[in-house]
C-alpha atoms as a PDB file:
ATOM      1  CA  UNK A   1     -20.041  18.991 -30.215  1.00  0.00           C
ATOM      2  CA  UNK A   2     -17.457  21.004 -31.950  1.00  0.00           C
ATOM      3  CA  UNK A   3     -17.581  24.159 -33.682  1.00  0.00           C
ATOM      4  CA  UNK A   4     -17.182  24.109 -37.758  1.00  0.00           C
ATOM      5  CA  UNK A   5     -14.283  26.462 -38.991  1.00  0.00           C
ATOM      6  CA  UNK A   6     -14.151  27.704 -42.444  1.00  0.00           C
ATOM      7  CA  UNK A   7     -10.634  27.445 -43.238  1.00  0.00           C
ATOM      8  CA  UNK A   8      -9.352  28.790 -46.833  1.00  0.00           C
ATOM      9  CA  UNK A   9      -5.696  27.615 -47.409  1.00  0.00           C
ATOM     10  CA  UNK A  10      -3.556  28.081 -50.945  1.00  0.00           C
ATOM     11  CA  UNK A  11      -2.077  25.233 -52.359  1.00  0.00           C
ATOM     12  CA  UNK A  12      -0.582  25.212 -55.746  1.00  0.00           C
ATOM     13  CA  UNK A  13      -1.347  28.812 -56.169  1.00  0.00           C
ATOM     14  CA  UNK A  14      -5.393  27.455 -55.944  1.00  0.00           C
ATOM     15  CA  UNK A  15      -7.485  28.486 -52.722  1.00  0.00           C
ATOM     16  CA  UNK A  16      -9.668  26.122 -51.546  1.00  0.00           C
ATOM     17  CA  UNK A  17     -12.388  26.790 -48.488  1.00  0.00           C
ATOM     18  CA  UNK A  18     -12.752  23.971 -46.224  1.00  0.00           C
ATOM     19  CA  UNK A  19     -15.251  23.248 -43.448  1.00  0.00           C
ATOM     20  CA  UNK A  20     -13.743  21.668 -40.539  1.00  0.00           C
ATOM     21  CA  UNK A  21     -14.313  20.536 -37.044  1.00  0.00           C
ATOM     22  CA  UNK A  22     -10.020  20.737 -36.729  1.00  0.00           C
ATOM     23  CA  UNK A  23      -8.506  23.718 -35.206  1.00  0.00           C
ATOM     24  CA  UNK A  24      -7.605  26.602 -37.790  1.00  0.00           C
ATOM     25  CA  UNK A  25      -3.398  26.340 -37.208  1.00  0.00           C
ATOM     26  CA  UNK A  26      -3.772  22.862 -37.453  1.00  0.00           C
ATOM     27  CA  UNK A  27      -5.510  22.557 -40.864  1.00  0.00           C
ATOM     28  CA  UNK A  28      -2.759  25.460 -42.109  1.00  0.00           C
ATOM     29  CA  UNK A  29      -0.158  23.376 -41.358  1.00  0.00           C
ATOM     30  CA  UNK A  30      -1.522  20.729 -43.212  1.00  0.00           C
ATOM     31  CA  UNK A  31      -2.176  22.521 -45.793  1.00  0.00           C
ATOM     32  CA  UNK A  32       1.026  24.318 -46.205  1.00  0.00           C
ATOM     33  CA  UNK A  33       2.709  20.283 -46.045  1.00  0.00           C
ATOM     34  CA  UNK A  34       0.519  19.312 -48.831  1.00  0.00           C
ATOM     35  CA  UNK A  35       1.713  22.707 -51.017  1.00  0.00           C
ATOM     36  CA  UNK A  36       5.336  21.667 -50.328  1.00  0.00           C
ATOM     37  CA  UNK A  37       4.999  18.434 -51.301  1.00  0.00           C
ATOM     38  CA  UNK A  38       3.012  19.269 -54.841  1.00  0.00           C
ATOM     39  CA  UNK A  39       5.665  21.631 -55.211  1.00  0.00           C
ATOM     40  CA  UNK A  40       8.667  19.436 -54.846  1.00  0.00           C
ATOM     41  CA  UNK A  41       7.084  16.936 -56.878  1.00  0.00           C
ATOM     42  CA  UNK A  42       5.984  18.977 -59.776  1.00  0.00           C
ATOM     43  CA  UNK A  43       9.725  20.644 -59.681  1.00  0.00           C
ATOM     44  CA  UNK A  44       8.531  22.735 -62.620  1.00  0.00           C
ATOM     45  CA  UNK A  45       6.846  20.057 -65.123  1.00  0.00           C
ATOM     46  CA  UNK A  46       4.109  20.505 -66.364  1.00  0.00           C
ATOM     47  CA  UNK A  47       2.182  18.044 -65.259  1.00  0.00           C
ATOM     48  CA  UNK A  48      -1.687  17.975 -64.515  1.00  0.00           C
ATOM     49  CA  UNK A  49      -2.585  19.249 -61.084  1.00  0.00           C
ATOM     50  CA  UNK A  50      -4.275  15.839 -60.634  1.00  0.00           C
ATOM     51  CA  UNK A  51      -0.933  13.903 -61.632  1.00  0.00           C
ATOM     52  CA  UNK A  52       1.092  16.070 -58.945  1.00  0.00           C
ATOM     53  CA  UNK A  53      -2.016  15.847 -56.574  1.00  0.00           C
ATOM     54  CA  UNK A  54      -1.312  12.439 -56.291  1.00  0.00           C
ATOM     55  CA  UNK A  55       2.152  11.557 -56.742  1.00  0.00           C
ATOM     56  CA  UNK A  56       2.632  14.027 -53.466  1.00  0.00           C
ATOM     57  CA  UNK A  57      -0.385  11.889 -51.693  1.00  0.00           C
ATOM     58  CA  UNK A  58       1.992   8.929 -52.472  1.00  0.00           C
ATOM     59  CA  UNK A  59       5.034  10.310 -51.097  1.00  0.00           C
ATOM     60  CA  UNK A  60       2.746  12.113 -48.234  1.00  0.00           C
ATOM     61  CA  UNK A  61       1.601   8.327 -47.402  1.00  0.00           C
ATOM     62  CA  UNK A  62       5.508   7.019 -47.740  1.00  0.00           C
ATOM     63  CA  UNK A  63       6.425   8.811 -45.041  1.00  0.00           C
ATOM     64  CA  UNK A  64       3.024   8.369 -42.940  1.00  0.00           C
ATOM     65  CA  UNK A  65       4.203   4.132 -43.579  1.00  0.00           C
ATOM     66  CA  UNK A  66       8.086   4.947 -42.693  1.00  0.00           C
ATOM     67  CA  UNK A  67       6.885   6.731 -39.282  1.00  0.00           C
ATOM     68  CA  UNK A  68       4.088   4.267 -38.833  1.00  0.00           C
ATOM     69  CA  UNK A  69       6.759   0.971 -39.179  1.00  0.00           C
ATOM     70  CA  UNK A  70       9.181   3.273 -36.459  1.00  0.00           C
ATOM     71  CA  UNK A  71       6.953   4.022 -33.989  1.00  0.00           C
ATOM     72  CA  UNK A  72       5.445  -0.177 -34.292  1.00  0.00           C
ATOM     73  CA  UNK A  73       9.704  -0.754 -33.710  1.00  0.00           C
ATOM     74  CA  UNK A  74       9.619   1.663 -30.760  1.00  0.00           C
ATOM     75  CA  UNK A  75       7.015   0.134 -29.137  1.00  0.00           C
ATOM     76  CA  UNK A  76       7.913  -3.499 -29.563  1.00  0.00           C
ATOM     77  CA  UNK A  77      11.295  -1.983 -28.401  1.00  0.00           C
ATOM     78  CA  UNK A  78       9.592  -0.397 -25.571  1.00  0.00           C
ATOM     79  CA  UNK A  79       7.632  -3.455 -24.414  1.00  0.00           C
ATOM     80  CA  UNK A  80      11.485  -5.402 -24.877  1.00  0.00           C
ATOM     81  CA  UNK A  81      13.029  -2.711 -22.631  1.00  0.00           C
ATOM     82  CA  UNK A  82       9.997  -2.677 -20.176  1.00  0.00           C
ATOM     83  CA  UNK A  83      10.317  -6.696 -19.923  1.00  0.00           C
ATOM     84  CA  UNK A  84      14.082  -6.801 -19.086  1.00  0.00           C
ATOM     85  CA  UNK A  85      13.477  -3.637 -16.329  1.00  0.00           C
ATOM     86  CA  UNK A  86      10.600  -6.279 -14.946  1.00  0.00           C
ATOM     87  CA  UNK A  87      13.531  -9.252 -14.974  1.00  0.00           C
ATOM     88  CA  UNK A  88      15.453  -6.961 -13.794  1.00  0.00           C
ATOM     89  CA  UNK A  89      13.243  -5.684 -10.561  1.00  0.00           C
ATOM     90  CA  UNK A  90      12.714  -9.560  -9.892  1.00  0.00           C
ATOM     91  CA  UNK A  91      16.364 -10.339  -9.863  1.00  0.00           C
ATOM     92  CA  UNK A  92      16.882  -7.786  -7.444  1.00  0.00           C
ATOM     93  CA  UNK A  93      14.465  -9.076  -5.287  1.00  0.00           C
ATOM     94  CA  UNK A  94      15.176 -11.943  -5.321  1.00  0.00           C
ATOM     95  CA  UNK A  95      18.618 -10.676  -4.477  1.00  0.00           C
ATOM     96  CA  UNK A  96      17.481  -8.629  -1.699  1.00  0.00           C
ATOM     97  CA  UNK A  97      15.514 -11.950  -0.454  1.00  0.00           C
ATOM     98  CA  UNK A  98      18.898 -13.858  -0.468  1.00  0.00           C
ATOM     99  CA  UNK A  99      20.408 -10.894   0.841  1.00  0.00           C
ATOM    100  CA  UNK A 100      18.132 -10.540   3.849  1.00  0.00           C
ATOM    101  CA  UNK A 101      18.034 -14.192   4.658  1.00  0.00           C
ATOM    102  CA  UNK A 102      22.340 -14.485   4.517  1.00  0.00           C
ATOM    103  CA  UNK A 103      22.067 -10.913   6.617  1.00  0.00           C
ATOM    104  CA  UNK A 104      19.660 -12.948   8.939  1.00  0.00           C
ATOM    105  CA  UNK A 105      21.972 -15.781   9.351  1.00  0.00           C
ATOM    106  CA  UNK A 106      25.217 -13.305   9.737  1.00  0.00           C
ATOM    107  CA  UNK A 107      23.200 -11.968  12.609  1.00  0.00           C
ATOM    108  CA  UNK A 108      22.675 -15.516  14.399  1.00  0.00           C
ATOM    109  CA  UNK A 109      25.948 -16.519  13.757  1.00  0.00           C
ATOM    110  CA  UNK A 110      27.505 -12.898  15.369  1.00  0.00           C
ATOM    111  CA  UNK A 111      25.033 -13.465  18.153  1.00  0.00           C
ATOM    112  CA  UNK A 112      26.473 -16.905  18.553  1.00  0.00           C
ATOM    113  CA  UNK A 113      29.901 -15.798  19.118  1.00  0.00           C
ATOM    114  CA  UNK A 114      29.281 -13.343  20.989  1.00  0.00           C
ATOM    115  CA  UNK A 115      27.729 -15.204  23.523  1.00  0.00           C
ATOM    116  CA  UNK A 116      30.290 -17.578  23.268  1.00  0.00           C
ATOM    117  CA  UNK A 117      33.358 -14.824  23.995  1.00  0.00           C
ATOM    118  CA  UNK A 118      31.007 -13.457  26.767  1.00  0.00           C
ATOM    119  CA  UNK A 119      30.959 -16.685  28.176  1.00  0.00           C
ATOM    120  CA  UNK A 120      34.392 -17.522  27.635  1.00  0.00           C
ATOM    121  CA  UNK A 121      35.482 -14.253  29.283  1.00  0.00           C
ATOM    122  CA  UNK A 122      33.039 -14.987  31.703  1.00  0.00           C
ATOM    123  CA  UNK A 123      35.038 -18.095  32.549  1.00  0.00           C
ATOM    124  CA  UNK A 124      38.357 -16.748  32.219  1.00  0.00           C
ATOM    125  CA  UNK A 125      37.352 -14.040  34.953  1.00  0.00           C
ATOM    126  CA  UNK A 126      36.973 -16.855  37.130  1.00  0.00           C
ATOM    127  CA  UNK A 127      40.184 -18.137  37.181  1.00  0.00           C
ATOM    128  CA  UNK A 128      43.446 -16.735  38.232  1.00  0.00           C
ATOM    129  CA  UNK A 129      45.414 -18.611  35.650  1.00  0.00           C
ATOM    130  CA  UNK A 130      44.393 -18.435  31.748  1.00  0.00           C
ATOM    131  CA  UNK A 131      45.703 -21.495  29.588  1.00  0.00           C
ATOM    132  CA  UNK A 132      46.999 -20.341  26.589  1.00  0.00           C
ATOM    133  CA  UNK A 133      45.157 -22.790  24.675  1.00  0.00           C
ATOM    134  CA  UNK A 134      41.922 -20.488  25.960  1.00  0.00           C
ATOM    135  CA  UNK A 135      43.596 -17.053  25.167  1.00  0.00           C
ATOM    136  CA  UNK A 136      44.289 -18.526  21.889  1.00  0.00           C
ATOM    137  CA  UNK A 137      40.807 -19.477  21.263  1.00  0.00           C
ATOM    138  CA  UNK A 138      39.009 -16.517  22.098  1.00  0.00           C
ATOM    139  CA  UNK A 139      41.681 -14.436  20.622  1.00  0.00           C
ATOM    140  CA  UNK A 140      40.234 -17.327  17.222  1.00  0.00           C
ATOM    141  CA  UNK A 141      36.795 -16.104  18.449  1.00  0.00           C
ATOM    142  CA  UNK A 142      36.993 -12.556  18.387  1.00  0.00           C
ATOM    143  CA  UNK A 143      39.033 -12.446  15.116  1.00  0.00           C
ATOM    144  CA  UNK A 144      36.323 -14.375  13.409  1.00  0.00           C
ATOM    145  CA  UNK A 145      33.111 -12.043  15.093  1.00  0.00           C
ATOM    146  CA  UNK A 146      35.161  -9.514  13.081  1.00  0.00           C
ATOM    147  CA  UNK A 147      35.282 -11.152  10.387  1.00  0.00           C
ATOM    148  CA  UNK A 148      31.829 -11.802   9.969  1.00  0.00           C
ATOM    149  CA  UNK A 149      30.952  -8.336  11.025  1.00  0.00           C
ATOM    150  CA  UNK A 150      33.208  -7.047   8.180  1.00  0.00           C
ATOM    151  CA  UNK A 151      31.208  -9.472   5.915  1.00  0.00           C
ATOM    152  CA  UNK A 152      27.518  -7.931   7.254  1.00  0.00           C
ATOM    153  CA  UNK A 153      28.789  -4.606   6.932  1.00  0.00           C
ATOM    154  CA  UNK A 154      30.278  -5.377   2.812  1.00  0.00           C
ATOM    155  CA  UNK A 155      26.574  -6.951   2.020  1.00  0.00           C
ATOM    156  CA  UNK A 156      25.065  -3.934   3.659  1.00  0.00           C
ATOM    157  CA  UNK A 157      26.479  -1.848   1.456  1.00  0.00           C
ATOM    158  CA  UNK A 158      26.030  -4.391  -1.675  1.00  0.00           C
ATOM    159  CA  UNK A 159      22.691  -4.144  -0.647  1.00  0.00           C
ATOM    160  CA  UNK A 160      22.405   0.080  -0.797  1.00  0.00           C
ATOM    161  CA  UNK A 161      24.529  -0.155  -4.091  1.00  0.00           C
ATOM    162  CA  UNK A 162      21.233  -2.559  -5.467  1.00  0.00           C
ATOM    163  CA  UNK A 163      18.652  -0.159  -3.991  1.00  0.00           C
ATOM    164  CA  UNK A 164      20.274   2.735  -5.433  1.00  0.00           C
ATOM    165  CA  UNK A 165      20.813   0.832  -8.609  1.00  0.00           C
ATOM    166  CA  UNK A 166      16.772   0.220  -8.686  1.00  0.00           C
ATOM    167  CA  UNK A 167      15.870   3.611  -7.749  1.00  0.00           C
ATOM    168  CA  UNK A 168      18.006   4.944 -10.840  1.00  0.00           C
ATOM    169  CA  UNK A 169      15.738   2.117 -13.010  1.00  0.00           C
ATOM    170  CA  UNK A 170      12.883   4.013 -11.792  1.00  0.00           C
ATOM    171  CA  UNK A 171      13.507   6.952 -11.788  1.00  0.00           C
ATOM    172  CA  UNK A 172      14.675   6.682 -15.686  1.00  0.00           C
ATOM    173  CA  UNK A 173      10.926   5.377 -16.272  1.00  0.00           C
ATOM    174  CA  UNK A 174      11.759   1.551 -16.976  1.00  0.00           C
END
């Protein structure tokens, strides 16, 4: 259970003694809020205490609204942001998915040609004389392993550019 304070605060030049389960600081600042308010609405009238007492309770509860309706804004904008980070995460794996799968088929298709040259050269060993038509066509061969080596190696770095690009989405808290 918490402990009751006996706070006594000034506002509008009037004390007033309050008994309070809210920390002491707390209910001062309150209290001095309150005294600032009467005071910039009374700006030297003379109007009743009562009158000011509540024409600063209805600017006090203006702003409580004003903050209220921004921090409703924030968090639908929140929710917005944290949606499109989720669309986001599922695009890039997705992505990642497709990436994999093309990296997967890259692989095969290197693997392929490979064993093709190797068996190529293999022939080409065994014979004295190389047709040119063969040196042309593994000269075809190993021009397009490279090529699809280069390829692997530009979606392997797509591919860290995406991770890097996710961990920097995290890392920010979306």
């Amino acid at each position: 259970m918490s402990e009751i304070n006996k706070v006594t605060v000034l506002i509008c030049g009037q004390e007033y003694t309050l008994s309070t389960d809210m920390p002491r600081e707390y209910v001062i600042k309150l209290a001095d809020k309150v005294d600032a308010k009467m005071k910039e609405v009374s700006g030297g009238n003379n109007q009743s205490l009562s009158q000011t007492a509540v024409l600063a309770a209805m600017l006090i509860s203006d702003e409580y609204y004003n903050e209220k309706d921004r921090t409703e804004k924030l968090a639908a904008q929140t929710a917005a942001l944290d949606r499109d980070v989720k669309n986001y995460e599922a695009m890039l794996e997705e992505a990642q998915r497709r990436f994999d799968a093309y990296k997967k088929e890259q692989e095969e298709a290197a693997d392929n040609l490979r064993s093709v040259i190797a068996s190529q050269q293999a022939r080409l060993d065994d014979h004295e004389n190389v047709p040119p038509e063969a040196a042309q066509r593994i000269e075809e061969l190993e021009n397009r392993c490279k090529d699809v080596e280069s390829s692997f190696f530009d979606l392997q770095m797509e591919n860290i550019r995406l991770q890097n690009e996710l961990e920097n989405y995290k890392d920010k808290g979306y």
